[in-house]
N, C-alpha and C. Protein backbone atom coordinates (compact mmCIF):
# COMPACT_ATOMS: atom_id res chain seq x y z
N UNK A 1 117.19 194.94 95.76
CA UNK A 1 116.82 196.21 95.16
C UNK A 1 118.10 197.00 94.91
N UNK A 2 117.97 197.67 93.94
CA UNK A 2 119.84 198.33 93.46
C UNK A 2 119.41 199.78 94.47
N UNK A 3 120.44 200.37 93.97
CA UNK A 3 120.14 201.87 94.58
C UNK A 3 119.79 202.68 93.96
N UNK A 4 119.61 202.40 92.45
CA UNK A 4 118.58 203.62 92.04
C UNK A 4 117.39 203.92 92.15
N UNK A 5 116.64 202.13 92.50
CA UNK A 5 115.55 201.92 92.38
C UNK A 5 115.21 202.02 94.32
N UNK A 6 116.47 202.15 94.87
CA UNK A 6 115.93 202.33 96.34
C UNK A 6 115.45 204.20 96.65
N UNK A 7 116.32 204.71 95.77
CA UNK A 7 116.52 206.36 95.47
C UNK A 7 115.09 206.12 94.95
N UNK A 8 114.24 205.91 93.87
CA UNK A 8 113.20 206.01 93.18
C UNK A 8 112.17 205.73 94.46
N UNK A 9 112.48 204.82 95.18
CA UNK A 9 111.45 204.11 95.71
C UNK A 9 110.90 205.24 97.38
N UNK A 10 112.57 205.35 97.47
CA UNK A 10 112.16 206.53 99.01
C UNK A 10 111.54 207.99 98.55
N UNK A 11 112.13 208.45 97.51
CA UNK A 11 111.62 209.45 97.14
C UNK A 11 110.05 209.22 96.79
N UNK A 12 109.67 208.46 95.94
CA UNK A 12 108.08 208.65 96.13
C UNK A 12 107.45 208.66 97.58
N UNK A 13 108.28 208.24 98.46
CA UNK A 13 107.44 207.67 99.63
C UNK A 13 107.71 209.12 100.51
N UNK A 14 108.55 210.06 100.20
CA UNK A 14 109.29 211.01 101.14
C UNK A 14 107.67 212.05 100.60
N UNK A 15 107.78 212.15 99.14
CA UNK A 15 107.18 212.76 98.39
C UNK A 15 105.45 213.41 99.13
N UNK A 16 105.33 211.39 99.07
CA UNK A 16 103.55 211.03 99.59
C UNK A 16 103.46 211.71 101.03
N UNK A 17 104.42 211.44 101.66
CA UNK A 17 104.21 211.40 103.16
C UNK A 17 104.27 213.62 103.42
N UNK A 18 105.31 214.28 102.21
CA UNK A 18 104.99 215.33 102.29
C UNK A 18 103.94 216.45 101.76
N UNK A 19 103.49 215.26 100.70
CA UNK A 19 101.84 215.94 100.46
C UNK A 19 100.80 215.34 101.56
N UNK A 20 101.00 214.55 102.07
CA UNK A 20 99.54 214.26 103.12
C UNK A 20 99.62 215.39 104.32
N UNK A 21 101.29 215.57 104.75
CA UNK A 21 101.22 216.08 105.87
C UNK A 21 101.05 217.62 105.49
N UNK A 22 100.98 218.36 104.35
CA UNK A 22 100.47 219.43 103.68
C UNK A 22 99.09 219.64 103.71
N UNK A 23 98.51 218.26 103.12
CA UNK A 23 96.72 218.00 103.01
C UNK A 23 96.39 218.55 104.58
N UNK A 24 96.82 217.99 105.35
CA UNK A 24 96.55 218.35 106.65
C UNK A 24 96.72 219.25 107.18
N UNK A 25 97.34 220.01 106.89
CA UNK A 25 97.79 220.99 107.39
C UNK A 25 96.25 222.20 106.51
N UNK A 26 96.35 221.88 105.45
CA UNK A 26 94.97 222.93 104.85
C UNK A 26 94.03 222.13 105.50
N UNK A 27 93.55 220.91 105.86
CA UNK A 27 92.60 220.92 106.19
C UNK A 27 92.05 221.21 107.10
N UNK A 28 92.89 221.40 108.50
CA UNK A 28 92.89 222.52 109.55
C UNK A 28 92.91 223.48 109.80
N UNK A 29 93.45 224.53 108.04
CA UNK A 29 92.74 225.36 108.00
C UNK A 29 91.42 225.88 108.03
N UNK A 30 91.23 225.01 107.12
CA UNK A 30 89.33 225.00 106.82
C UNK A 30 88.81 225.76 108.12
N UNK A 31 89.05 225.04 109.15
CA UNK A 31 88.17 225.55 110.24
C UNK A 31 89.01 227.44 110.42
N UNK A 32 89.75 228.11 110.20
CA UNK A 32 90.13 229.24 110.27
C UNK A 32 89.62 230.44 109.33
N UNK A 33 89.38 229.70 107.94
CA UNK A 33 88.50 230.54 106.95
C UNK A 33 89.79 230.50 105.50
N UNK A 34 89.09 230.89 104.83
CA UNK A 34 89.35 230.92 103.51
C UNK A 34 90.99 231.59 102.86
N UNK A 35 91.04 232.66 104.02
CA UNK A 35 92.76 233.01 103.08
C UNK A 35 93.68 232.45 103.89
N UNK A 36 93.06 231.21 105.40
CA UNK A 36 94.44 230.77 105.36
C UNK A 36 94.87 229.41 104.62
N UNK A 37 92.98 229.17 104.17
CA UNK A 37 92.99 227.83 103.23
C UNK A 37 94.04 228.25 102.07
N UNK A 38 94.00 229.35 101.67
CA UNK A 38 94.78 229.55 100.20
C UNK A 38 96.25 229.52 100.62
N UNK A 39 96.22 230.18 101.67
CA UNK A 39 97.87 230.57 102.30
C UNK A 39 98.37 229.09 102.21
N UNK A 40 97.75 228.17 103.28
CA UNK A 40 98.62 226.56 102.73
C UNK A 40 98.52 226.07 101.82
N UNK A 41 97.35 226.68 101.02
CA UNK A 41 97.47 225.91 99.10
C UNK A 41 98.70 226.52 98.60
N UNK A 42 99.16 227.77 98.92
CA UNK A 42 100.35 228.55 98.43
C UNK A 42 101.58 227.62 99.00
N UNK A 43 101.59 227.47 99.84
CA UNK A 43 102.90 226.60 100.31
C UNK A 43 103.19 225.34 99.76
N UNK A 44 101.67 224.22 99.79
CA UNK A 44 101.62 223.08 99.16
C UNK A 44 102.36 223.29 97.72
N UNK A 45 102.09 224.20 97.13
CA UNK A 45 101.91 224.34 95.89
C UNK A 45 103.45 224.89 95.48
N UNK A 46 104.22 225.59 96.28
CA UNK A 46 105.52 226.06 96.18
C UNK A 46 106.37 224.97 96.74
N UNK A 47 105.99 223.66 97.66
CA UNK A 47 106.88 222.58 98.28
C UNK A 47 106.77 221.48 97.27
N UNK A 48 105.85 221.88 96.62
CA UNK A 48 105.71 220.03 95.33
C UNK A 48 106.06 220.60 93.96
N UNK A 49 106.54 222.03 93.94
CA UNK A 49 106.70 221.75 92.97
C UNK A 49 107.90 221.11 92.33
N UNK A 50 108.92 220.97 92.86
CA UNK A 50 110.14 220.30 92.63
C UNK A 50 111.34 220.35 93.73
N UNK A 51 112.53 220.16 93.08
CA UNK A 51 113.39 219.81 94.02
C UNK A 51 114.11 218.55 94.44
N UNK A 52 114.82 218.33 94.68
CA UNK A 52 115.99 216.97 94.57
C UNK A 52 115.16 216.07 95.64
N UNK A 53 115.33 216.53 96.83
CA UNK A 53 114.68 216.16 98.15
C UNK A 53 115.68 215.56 98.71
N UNK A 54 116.93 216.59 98.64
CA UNK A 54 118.10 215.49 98.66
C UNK A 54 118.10 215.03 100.34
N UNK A 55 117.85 216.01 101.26
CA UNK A 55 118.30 216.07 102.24
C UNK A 55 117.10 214.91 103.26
N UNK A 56 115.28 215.11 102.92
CA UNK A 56 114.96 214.17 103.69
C UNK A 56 115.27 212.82 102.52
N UNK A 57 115.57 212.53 101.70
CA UNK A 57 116.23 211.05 101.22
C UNK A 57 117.18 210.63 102.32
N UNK A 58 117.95 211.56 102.73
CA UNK A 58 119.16 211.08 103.53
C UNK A 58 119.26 211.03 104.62
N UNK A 59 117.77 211.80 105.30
CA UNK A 59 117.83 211.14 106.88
C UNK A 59 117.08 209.71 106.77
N UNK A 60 116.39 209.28 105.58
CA UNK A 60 115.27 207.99 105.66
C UNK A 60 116.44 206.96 104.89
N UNK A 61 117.23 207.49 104.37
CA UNK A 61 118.23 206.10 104.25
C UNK A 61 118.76 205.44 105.35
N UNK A 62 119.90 207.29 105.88
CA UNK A 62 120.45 206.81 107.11
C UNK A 62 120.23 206.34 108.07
N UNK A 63 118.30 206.49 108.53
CA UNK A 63 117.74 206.05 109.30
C UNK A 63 117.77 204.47 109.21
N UNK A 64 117.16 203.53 108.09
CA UNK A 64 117.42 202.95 107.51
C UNK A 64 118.51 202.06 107.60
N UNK A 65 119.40 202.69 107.19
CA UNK A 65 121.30 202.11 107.17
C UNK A 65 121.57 201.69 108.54
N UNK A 66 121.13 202.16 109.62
CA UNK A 66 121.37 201.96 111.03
C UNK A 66 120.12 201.10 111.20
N UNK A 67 119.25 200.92 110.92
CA UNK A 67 118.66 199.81 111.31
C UNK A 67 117.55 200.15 112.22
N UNK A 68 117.15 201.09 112.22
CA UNK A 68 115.88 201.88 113.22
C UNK A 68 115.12 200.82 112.72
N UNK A 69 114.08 200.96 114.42
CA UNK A 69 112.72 200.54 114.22
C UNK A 69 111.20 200.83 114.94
N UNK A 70 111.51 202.41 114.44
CA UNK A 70 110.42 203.34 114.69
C UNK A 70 109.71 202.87 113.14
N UNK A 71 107.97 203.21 113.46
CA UNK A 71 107.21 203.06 112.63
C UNK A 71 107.99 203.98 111.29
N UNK A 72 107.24 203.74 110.18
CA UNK A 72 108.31 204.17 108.99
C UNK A 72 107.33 205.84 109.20
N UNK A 73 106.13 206.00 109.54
CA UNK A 73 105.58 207.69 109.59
C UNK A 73 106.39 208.48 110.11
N UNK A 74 106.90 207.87 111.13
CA UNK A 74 107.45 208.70 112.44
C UNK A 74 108.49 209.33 111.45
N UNK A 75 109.41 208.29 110.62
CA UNK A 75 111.05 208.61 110.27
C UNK A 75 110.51 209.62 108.97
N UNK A 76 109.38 209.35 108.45
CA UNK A 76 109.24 209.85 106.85
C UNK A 76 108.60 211.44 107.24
N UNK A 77 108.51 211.68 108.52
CA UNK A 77 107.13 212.93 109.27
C UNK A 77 108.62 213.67 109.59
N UNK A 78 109.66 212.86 109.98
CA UNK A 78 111.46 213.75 110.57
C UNK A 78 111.67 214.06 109.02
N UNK A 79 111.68 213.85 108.42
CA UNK A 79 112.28 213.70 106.52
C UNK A 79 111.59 214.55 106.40
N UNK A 80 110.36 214.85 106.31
CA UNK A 80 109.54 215.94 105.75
C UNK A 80 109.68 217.13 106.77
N UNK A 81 109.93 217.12 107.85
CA UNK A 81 110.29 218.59 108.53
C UNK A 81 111.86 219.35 108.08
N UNK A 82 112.74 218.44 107.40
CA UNK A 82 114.13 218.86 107.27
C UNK A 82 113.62 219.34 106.32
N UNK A 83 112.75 218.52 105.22
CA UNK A 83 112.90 219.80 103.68
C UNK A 83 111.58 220.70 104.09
N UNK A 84 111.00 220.51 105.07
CA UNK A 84 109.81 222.16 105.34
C UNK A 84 110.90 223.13 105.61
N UNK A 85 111.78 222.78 106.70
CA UNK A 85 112.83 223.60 107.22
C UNK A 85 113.42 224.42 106.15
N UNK A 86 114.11 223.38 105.08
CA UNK A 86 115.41 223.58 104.32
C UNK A 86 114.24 224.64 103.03
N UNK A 87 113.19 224.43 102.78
CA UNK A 87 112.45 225.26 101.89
C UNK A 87 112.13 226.82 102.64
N UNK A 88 112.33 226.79 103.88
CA UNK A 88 111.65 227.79 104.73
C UNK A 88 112.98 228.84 104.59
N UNK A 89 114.35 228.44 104.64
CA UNK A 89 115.37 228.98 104.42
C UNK A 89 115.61 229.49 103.27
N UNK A 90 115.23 228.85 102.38
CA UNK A 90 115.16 229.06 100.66
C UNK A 90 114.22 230.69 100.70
N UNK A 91 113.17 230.77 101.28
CA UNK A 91 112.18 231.18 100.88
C UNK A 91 112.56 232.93 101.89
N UNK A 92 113.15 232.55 103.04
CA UNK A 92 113.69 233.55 103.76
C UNK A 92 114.58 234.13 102.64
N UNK A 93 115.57 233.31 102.19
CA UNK A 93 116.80 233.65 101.10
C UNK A 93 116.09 234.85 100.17
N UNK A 94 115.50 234.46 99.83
CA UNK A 94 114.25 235.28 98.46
C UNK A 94 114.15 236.32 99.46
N UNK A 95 113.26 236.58 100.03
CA UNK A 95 112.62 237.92 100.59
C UNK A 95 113.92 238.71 100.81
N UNK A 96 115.11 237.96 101.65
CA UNK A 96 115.96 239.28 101.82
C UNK A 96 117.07 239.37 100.60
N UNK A 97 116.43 238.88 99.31
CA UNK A 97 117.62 239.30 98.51
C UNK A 97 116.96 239.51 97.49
N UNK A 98 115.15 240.10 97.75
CA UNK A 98 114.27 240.14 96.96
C UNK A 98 113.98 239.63 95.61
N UNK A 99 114.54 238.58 95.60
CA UNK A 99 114.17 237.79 94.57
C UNK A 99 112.70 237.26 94.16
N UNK A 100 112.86 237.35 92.72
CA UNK A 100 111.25 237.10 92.88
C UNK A 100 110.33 235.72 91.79
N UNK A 101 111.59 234.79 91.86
CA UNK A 101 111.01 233.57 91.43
C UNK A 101 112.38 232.76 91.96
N UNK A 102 112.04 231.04 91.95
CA UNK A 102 112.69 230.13 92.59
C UNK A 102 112.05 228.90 91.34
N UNK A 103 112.76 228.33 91.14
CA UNK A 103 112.35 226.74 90.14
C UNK A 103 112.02 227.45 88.55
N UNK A 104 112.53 229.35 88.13
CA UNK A 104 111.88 229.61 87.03
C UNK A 104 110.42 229.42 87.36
N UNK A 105 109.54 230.27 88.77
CA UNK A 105 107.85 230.36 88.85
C UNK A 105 108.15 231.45 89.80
């Protein structure tokens, strides 16, 4: 496999693994009521919409590159908390410099 197509290939998988663990996350809302269902549709909806994903690509390579052999959820569930993190900073960034769009939305 070359490396663009390994880049193509982790990123869908970084992608999947950060919309399910989103899905889940609203669907545990459900049981709380309706505006916190929207509140994680708001987040889902501000984390997919784009973005490089540079940073969990590069813990699931490096993970990878070293040769781990934790189930691949475990490493792709660490990948998806660095870019919840790294979006959570973004999003702090905005409020205190009142900005009021990110991606042009």
């Amino acid at each position: 496999m070359t490396f663009d197509e390994t880049i193509k290939t982790e990123l869908a998988a970084v992608n999947h693994a950060l919309e399910a663990f989103l899905d889940t996350r609203i669907e545990k809302a459900k049981k709380l009521g309706p505006s916190h269902v929207q509140y994680y549709n708001y987040i889902k909806e501000y984390m997919m919409r784009g973005g490089k994903r540079f940073r969990p690509l590069a813990v699931v390579i490096a993970y990878k590159a070293i040769g781990g052999d934790i189930p691949p959820e475990s490493y792709y569930r660490t990948a998806c908390s660095v870019e919840i993190l790294h979006n959570a900073s973004l999003l702090h960034d905005d409020l205190i410099d009142h900005d009021e769009t990110r991606h042009d939305q």
